[in-house]
N, C-alpha and C. Protein backbone atom coordinates (compact mmCIF):
# COMPACT_ATOMS: atom_id res chain seq x y z
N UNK A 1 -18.29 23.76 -21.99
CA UNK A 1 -17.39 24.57 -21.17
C UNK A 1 -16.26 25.08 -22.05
N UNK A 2 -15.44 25.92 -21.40
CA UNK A 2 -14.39 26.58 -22.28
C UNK A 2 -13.41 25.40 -22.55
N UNK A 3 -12.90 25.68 -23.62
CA UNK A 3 -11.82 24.23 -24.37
C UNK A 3 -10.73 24.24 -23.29
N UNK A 4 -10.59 25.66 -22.70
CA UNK A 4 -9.43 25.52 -21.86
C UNK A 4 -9.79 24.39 -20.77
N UNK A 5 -10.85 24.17 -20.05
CA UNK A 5 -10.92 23.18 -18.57
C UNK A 5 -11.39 22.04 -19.61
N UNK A 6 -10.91 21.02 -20.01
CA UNK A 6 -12.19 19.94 -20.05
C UNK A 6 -12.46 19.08 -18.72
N UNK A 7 -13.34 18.41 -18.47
CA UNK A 7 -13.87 18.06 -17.42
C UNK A 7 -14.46 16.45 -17.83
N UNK A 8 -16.51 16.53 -17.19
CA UNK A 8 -16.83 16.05 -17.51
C UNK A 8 -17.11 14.82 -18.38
N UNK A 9 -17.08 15.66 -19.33
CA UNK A 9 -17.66 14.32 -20.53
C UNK A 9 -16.92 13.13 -20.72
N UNK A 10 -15.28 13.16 -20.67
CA UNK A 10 -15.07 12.21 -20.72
C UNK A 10 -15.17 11.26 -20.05
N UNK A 11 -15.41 11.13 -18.62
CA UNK A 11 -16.00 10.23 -17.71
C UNK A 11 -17.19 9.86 -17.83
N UNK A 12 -18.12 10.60 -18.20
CA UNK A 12 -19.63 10.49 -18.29
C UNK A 12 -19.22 9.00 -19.59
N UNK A 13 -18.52 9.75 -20.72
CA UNK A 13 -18.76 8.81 -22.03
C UNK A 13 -17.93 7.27 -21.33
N UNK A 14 -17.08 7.46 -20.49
CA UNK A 14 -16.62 6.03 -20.28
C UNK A 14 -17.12 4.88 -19.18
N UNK A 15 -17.80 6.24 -18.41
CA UNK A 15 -18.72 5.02 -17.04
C UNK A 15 -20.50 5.32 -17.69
N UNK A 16 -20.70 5.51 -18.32
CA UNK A 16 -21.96 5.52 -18.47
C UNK A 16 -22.27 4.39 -17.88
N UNK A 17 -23.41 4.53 -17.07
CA UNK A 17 -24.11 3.15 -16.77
C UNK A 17 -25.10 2.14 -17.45
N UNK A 18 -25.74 2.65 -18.71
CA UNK A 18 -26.00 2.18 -19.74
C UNK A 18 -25.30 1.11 -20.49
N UNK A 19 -24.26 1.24 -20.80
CA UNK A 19 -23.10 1.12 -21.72
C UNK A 19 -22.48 -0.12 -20.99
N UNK A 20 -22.29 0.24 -19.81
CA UNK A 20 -22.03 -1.08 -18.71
C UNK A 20 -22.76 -1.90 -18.74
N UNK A 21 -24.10 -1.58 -18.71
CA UNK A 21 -25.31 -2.56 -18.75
C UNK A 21 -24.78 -3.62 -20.13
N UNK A 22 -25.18 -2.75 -21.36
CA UNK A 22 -25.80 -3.14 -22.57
C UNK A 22 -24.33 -4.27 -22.83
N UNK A 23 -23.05 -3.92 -22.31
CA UNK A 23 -21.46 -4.79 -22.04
C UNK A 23 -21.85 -6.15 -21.40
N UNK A 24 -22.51 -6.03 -19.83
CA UNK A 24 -22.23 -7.31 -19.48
C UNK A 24 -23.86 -8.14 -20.05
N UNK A 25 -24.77 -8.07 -20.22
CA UNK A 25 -25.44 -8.38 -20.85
C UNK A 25 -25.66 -8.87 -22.27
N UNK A 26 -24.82 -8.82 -23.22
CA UNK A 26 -24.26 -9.08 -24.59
C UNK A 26 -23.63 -10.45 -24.26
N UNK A 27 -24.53 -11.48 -24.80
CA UNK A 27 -24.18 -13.20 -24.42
C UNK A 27 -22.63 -13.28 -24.77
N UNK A 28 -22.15 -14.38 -24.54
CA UNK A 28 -20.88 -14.94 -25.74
C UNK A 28 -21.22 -15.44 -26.57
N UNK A 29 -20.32 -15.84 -27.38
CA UNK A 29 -20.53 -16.66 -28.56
C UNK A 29 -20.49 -17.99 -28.68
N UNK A 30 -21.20 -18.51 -28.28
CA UNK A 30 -20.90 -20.13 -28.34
C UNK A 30 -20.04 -20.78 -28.96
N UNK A 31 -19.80 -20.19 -30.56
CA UNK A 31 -18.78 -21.37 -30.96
C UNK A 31 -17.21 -20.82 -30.78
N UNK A 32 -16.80 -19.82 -29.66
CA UNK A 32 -15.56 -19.45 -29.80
C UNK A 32 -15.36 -19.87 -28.29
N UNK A 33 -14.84 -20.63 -27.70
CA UNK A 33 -13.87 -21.11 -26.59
C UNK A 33 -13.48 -19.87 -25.72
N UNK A 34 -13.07 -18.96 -26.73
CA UNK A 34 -12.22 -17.54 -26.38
C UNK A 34 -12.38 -16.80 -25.85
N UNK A 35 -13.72 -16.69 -26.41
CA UNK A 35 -14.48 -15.19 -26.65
C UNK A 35 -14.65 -15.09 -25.06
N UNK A 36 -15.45 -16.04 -24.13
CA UNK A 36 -16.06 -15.89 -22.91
C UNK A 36 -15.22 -14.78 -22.03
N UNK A 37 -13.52 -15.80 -21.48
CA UNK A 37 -12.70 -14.94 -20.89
C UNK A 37 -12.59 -13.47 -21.34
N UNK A 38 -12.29 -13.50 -22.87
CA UNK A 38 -11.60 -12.30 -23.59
C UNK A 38 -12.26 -11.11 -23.46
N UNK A 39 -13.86 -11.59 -23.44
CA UNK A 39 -15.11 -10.65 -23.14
C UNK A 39 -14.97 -10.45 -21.96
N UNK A 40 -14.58 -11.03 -20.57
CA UNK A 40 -14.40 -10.87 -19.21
C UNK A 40 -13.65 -10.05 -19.04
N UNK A 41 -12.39 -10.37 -19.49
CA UNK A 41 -11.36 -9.61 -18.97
C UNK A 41 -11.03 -8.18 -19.49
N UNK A 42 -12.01 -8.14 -21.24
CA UNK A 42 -12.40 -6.29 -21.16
C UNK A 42 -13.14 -5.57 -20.61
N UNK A 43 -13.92 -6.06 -19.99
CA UNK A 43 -15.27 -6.08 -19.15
C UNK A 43 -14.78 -5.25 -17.88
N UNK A 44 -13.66 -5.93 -17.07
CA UNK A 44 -13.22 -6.25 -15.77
C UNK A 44 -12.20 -4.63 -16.13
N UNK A 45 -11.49 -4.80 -17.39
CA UNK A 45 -10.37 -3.68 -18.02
C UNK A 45 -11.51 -2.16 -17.77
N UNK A 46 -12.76 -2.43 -18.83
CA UNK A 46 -12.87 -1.08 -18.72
C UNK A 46 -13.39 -0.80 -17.44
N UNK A 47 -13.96 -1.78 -16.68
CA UNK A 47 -14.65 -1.32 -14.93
C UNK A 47 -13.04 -0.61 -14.30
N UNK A 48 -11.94 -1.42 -14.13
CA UNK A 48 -11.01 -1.07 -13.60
C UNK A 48 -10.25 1.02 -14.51
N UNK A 49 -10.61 1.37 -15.73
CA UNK A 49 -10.45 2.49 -15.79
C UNK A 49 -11.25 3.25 -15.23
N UNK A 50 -12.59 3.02 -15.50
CA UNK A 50 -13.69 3.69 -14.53
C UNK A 50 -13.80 4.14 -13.33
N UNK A 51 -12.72 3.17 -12.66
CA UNK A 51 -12.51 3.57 -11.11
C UNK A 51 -11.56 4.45 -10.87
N UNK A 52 -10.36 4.10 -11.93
CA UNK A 52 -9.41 5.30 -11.49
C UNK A 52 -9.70 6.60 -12.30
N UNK A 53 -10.87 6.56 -13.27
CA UNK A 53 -11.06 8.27 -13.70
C UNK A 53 -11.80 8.33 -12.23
N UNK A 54 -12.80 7.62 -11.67
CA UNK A 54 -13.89 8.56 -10.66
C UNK A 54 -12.91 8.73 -9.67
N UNK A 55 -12.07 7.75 -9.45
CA UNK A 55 -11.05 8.57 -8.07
C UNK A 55 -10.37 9.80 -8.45
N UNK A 56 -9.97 9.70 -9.91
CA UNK A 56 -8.81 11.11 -9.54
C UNK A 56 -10.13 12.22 -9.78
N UNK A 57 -10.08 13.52 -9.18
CA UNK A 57 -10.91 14.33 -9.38
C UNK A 57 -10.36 15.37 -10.57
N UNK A 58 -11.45 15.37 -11.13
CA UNK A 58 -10.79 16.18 -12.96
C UNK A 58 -10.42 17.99 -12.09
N UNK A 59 -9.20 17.93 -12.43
CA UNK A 59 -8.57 19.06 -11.76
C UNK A 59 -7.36 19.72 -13.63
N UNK A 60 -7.83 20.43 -13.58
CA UNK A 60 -7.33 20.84 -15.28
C UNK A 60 -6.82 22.49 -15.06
N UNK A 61 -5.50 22.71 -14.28
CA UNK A 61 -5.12 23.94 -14.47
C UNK A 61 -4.60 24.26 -15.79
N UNK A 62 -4.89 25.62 -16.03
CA UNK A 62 -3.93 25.93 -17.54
C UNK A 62 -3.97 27.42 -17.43
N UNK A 63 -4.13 28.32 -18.73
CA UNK A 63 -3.76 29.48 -18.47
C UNK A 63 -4.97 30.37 -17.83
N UNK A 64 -4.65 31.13 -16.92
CA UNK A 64 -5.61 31.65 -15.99
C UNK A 64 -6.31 32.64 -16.96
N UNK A 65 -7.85 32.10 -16.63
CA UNK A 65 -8.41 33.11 -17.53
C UNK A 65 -9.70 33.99 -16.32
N UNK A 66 -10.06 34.85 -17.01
CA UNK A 66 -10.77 35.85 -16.03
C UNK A 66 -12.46 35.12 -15.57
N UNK A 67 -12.43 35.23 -14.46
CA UNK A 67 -13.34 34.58 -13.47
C UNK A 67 -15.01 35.97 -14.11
N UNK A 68 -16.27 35.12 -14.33
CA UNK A 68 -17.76 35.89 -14.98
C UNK A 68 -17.68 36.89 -13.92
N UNK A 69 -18.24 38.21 -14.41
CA UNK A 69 -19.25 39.03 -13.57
C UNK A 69 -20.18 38.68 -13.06
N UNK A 70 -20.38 38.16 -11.39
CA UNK A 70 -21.67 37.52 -11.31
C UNK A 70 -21.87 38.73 -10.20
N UNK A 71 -23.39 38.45 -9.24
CA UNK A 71 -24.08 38.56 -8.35
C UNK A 71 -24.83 37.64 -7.72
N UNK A 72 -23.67 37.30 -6.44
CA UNK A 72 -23.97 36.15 -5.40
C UNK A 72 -25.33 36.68 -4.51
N UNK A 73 -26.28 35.89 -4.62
CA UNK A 73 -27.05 36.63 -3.62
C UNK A 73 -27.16 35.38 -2.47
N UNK A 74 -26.91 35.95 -0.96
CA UNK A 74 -26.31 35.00 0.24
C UNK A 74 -28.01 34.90 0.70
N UNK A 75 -28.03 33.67 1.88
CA UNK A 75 -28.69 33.43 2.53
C UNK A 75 -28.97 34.22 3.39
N UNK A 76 -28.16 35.62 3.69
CA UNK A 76 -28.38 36.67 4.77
C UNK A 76 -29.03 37.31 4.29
N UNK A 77 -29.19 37.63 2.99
CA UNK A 77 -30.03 38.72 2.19
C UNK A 77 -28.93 39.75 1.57
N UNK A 78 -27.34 39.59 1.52
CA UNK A 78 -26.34 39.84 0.87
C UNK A 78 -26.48 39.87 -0.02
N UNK A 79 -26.30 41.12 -1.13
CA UNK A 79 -25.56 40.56 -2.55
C UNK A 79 -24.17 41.39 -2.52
N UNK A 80 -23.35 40.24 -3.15
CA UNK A 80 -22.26 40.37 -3.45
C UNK A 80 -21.39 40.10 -4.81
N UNK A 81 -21.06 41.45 -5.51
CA UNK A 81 -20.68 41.05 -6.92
C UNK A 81 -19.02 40.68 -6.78
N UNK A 82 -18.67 39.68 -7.83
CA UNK A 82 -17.60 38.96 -7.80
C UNK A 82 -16.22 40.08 -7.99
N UNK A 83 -16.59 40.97 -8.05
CA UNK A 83 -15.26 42.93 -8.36
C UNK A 83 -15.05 42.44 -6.74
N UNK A 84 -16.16 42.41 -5.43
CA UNK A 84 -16.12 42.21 -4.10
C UNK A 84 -15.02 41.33 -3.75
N UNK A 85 -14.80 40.20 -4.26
CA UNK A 85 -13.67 38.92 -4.30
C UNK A 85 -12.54 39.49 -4.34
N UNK A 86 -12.71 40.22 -5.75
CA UNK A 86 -10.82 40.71 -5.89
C UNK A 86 -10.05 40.84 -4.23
N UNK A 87 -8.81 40.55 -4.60
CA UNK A 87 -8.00 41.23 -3.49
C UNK A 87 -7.81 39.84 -2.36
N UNK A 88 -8.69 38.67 -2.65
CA UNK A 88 -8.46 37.59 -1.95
C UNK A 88 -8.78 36.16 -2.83
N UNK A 89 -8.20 35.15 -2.03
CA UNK A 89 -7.95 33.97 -2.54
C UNK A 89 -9.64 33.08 -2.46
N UNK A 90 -10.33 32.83 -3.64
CA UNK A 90 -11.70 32.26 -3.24
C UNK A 90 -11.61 31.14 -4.03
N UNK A 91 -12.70 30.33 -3.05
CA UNK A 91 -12.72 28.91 -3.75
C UNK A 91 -14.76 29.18 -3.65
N UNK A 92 -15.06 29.53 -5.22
CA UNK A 92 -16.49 29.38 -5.84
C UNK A 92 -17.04 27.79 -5.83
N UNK A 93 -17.46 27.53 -4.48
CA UNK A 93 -18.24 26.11 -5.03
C UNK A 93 -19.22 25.66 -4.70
N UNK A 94 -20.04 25.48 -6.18
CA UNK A 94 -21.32 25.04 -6.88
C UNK A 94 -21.67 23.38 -5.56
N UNK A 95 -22.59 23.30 -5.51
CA UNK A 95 -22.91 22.51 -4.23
C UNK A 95 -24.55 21.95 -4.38
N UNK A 96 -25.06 21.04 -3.57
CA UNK A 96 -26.64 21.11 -3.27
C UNK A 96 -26.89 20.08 -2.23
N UNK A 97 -27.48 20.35 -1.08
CA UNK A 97 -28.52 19.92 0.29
C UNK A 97 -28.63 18.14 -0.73
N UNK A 98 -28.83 18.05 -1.89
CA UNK A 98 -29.46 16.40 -2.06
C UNK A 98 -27.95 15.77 -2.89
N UNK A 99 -26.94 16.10 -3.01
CA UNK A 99 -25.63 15.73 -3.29
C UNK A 99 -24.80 14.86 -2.09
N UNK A 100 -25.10 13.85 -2.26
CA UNK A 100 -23.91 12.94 -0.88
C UNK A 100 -22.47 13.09 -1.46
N UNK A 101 -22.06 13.48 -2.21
CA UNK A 101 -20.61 13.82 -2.39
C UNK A 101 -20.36 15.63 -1.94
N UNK A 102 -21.20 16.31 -1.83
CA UNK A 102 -20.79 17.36 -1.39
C UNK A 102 -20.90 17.65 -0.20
N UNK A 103 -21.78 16.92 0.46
CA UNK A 103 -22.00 16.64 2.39
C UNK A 103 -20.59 16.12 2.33
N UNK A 104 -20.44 15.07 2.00
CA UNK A 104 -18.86 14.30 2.80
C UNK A 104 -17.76 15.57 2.50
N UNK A 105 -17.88 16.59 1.14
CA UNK A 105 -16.54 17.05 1.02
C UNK A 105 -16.53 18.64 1.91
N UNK A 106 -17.78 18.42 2.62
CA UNK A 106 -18.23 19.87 2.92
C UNK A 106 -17.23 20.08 4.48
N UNK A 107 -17.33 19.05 5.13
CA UNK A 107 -16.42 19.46 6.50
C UNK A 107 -14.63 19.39 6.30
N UNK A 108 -14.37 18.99 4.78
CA UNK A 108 -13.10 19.40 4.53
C UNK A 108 -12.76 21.13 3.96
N UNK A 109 -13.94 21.35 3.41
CA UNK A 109 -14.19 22.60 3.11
C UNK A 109 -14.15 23.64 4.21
N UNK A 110 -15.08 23.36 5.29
CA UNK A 110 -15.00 24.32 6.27
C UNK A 110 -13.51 24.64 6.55
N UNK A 111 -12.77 23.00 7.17
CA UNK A 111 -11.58 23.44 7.81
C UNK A 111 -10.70 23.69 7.03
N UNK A 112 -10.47 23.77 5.28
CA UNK A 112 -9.74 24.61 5.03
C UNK A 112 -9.59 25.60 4.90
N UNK A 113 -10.99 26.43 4.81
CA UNK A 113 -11.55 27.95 5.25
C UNK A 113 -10.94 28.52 6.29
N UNK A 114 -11.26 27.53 7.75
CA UNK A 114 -10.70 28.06 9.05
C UNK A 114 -9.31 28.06 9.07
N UNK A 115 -8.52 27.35 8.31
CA UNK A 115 -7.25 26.94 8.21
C UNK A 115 -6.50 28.01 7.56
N UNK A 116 -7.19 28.48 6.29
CA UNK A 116 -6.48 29.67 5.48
C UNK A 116 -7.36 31.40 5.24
N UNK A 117 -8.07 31.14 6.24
CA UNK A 117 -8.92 32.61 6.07
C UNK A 117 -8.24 33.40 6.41
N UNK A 118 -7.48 33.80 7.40
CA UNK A 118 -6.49 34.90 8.47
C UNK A 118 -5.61 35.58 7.12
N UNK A 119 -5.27 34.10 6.20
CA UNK A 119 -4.13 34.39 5.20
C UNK A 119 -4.23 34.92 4.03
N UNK A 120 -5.84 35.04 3.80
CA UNK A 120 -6.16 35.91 2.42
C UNK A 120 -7.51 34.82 1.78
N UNK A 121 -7.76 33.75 2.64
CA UNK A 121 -9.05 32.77 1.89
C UNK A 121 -10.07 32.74 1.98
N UNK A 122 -11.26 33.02 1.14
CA UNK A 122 -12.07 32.65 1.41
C UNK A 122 -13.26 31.88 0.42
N UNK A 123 -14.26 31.53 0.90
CA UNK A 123 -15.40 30.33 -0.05
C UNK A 123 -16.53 31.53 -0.27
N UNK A 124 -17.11 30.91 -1.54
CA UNK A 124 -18.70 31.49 -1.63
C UNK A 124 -19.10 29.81 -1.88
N UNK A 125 -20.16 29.67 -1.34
CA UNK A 125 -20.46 28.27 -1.30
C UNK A 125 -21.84 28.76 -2.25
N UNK A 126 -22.00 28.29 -3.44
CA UNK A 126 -23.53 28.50 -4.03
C UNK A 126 -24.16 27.02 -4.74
N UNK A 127 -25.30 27.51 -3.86
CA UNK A 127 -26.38 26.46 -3.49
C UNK A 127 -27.10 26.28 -5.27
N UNK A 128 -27.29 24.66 -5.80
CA UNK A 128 -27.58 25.29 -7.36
C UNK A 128 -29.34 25.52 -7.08
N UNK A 129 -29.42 26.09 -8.26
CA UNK A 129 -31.16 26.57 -8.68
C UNK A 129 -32.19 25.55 -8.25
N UNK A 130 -32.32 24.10 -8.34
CA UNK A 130 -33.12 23.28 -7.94
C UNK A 130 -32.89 22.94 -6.55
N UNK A 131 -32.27 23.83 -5.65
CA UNK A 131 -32.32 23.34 -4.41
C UNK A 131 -32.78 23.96 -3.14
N UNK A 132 -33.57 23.69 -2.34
CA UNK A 132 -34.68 23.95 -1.68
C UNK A 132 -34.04 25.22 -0.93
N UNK A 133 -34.09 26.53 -0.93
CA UNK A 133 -33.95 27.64 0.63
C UNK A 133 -33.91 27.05 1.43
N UNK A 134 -35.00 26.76 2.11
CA UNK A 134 -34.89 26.34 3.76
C UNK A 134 -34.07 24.91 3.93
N UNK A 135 -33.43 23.85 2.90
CA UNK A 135 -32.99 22.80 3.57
C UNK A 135 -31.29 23.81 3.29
N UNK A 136 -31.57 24.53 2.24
CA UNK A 136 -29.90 25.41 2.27
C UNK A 136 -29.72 25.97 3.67
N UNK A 137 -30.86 26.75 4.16
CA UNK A 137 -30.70 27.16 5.55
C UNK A 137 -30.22 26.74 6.30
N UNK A 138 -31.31 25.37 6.45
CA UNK A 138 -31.03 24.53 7.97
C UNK A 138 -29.86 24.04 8.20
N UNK A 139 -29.30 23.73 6.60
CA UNK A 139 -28.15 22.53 6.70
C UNK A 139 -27.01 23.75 7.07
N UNK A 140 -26.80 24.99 6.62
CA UNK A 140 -26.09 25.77 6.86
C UNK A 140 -25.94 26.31 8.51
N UNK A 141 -27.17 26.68 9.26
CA UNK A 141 -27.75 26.30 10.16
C UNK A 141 -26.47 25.21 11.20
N UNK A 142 -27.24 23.92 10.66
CA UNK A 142 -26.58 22.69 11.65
C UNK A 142 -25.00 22.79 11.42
N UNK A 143 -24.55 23.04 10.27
CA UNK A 143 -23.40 22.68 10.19
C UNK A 143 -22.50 23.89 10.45
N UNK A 144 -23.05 24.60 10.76
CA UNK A 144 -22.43 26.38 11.25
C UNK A 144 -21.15 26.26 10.19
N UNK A 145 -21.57 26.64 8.90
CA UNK A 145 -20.67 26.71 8.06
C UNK A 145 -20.20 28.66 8.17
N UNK A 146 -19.02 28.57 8.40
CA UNK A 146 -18.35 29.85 8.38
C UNK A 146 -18.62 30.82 7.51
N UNK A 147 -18.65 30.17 6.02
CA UNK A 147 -18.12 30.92 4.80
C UNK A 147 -19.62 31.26 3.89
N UNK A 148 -19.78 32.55 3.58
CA UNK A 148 -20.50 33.07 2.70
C UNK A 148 -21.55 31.83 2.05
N UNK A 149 -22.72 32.03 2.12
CA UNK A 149 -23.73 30.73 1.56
C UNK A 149 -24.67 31.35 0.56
N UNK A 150 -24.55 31.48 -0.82
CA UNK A 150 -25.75 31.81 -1.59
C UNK A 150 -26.66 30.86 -2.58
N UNK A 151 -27.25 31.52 -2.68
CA UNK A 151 -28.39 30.20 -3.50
C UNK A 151 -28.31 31.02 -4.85
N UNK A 152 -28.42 30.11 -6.26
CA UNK A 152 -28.50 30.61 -6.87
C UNK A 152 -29.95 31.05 -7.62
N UNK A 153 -30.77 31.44 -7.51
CA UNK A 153 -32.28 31.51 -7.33
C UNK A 153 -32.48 31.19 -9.37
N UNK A 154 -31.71 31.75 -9.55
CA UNK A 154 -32.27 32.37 -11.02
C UNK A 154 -31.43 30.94 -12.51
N UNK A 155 -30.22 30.95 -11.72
CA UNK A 155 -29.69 30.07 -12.35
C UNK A 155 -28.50 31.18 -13.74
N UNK A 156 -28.28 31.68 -13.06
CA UNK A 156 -27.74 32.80 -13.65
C UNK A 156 -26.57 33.04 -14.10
N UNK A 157 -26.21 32.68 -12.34
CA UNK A 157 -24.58 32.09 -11.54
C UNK A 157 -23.95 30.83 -12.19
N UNK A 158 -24.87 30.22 -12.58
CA UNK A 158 -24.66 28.53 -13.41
C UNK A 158 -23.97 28.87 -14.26
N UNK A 159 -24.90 29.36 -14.98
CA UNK A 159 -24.33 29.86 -16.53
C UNK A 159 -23.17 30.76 -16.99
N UNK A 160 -23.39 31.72 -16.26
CA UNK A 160 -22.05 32.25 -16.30
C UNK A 160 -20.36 31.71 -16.35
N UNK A 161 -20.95 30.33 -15.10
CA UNK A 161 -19.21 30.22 -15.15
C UNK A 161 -19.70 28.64 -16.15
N UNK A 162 -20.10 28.82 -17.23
CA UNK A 162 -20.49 27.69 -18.31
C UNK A 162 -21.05 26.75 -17.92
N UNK A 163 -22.18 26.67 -17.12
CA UNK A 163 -23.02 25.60 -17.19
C UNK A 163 -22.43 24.58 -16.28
N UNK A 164 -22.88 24.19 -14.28
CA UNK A 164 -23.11 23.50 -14.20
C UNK A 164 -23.80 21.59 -14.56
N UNK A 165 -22.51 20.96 -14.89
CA UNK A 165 -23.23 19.76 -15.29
C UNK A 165 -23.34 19.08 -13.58
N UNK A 166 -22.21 18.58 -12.95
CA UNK A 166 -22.35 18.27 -11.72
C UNK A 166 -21.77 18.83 -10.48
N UNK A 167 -22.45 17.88 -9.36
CA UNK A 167 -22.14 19.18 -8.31
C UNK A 167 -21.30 17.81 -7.72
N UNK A 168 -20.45 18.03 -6.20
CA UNK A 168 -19.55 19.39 -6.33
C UNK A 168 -18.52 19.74 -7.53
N UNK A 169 -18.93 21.28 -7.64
CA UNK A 169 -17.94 21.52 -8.77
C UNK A 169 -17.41 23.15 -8.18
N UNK A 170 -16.26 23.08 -8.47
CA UNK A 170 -15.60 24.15 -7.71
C UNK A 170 -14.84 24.85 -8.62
N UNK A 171 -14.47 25.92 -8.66
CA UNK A 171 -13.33 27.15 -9.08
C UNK A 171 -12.36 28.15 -8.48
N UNK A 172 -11.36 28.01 -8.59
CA UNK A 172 -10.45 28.27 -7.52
C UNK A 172 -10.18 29.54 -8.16
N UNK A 173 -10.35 31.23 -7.49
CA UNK A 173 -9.92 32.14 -8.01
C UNK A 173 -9.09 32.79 -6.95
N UNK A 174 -8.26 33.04 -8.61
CA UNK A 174 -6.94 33.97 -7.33
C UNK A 174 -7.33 35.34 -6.93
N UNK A 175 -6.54 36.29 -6.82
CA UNK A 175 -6.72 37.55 -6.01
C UNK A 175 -7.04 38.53 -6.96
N UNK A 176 -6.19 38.25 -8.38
CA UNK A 176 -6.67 39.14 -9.49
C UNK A 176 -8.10 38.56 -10.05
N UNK A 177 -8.70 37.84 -9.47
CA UNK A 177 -10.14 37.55 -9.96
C UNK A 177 -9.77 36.51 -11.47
N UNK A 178 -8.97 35.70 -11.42
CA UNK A 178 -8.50 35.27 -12.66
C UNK A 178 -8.89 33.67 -12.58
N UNK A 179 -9.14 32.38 -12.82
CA UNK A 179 -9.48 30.89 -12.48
C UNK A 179 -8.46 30.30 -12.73
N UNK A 180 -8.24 29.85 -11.89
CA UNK A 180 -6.24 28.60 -11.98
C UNK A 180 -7.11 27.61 -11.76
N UNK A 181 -8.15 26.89 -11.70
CA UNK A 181 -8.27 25.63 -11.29
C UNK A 181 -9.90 25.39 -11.51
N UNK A 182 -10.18 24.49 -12.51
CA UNK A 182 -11.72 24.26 -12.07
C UNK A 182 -11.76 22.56 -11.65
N UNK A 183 -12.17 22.57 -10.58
CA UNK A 183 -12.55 21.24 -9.93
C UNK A 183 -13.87 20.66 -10.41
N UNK A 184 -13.79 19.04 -11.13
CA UNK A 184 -15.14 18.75 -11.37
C UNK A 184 -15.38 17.19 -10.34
N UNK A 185 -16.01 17.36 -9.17
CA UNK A 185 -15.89 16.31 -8.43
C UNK A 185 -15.21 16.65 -6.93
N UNK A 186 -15.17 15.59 -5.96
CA UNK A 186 -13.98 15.72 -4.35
C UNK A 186 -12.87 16.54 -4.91
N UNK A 187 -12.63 17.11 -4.76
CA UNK A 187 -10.83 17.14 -4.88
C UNK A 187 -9.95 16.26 -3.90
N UNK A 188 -8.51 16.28 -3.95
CA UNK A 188 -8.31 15.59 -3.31
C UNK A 188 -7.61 17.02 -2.49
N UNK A 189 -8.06 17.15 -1.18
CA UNK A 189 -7.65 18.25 -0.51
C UNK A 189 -6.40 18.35 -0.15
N UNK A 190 -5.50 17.36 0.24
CA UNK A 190 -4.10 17.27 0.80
C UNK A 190 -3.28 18.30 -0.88
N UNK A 191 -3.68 18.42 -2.41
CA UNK A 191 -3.05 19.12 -3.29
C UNK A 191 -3.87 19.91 -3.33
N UNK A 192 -4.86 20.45 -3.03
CA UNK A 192 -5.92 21.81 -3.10
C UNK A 192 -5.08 22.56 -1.63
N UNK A 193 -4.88 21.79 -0.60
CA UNK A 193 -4.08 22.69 0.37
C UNK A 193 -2.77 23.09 0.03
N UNK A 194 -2.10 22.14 -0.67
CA UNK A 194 -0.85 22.78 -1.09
C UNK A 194 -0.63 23.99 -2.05
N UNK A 195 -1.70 23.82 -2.91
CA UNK A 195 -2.16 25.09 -4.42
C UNK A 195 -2.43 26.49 -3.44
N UNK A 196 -3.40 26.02 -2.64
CA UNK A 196 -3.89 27.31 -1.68
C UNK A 196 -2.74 28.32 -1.30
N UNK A 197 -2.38 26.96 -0.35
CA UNK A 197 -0.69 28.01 0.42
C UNK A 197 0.26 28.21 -0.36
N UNK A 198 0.54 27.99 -1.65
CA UNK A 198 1.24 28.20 -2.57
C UNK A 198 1.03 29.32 -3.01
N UNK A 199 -0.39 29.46 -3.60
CA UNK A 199 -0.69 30.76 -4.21
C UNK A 199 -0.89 31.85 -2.92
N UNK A 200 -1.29 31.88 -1.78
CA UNK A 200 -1.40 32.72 -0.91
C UNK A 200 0.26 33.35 -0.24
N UNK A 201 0.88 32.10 -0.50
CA UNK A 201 2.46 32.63 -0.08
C UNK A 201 3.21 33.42 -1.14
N UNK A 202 2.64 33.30 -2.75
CA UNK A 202 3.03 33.98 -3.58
C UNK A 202 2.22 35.64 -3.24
N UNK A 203 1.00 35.43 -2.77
CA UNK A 203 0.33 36.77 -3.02
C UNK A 203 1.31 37.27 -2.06
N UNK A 204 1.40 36.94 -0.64
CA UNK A 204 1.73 37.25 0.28
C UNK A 204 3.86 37.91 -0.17
């Protein structure tokens, strides 16, 4: 990804679940008294960082840089190129039907849609490349999601905004089509609502 957002990797390199494994599995040393606890209690150290990187959600604003030329193509049979966005507040987020972190963050999503659409907001919700049409449908379907739904068929859309590693992963673009925010993970919505009405009271 661009040097400007880092994200990812550093969580990946510190919770690997491997790495955890190959940690508590590594005997003690018999002839050190010491070692047992000392090995415990780094053990217990790095589990306890692990938890507070996966809680905070990697949220990395810096200098706004210009949001890819894409072509959203919607579940209606819409296409919509991202020039279409300009002029309003969008939150781009990468998603998929077999993700249990993006089901739970999805009905906070709606209602901040319903909450700030009137005021200049809106979502393209895109579905990634390995994920089924019709369960994108249905679930869109059941959950009468408001906001624009495209799939990304081609994998196109991925790449552009540098390569989906995980989903949910979101990008917050302002009105000049520019990215203040790439979300890798939940956000925590109570400061994604405040950023929103912040930047919408500035456009405004």
């Amino acid at each position: 990804m661009h040097n400007q957002h880092h994200s990812v990797p550093l969580r990946k390199a510190l919770c690997n679940p491997a790495t955890m494994r190959s940690m508590q599995s590594t005997p003690d040393t018999p002839s050190s008294g010491a070692a047992r606890p000392q090995t415990r209690r780094w053990i217990w150290g790095f589990i306890a960082a692990c938890v507070a990187i996966a809680i905070v959600a990697v949220v990395l604003p810096s200098q706004p840089r210009a949001a890819p030329q894409v072509t959203f193509n919607t579940i209606d049979g819409e296409v919509i190129s991202s020039a279409q966005l300009h002029g309003r507040l969008t939150l781009v987020n990468f998603w998929a039907t077999t993700c249990s972190v993006c089901m739970q963050e999805m009905p906070h999503v709606v209602q901040m849609y319903r909450d700030f659409h009137e005021r200049g907001f809106d979502v393209m919700a895109v579905a990634m490349p390995y994920d089924r049409p019709d369960w994108v449908l249905d679930y869109r379907q059941r959950k009468a999601l408001p906001f624009k739904v495209a799939i990304d068929f081609d994998g196109k859309v991925n790449r552009a905004f540098g390569g989906i590693e995980a989903t949910p992963t979101s990008f917050l673009i302002d009105a000049q089509g520019k990215i203040v925010q790439r979300i890798v993970g939940a956000p925590n919505f109570a400061e994604l609502r405040k950023t929103i009405g912040a930047l919408l009271g500035a456009a405004g």
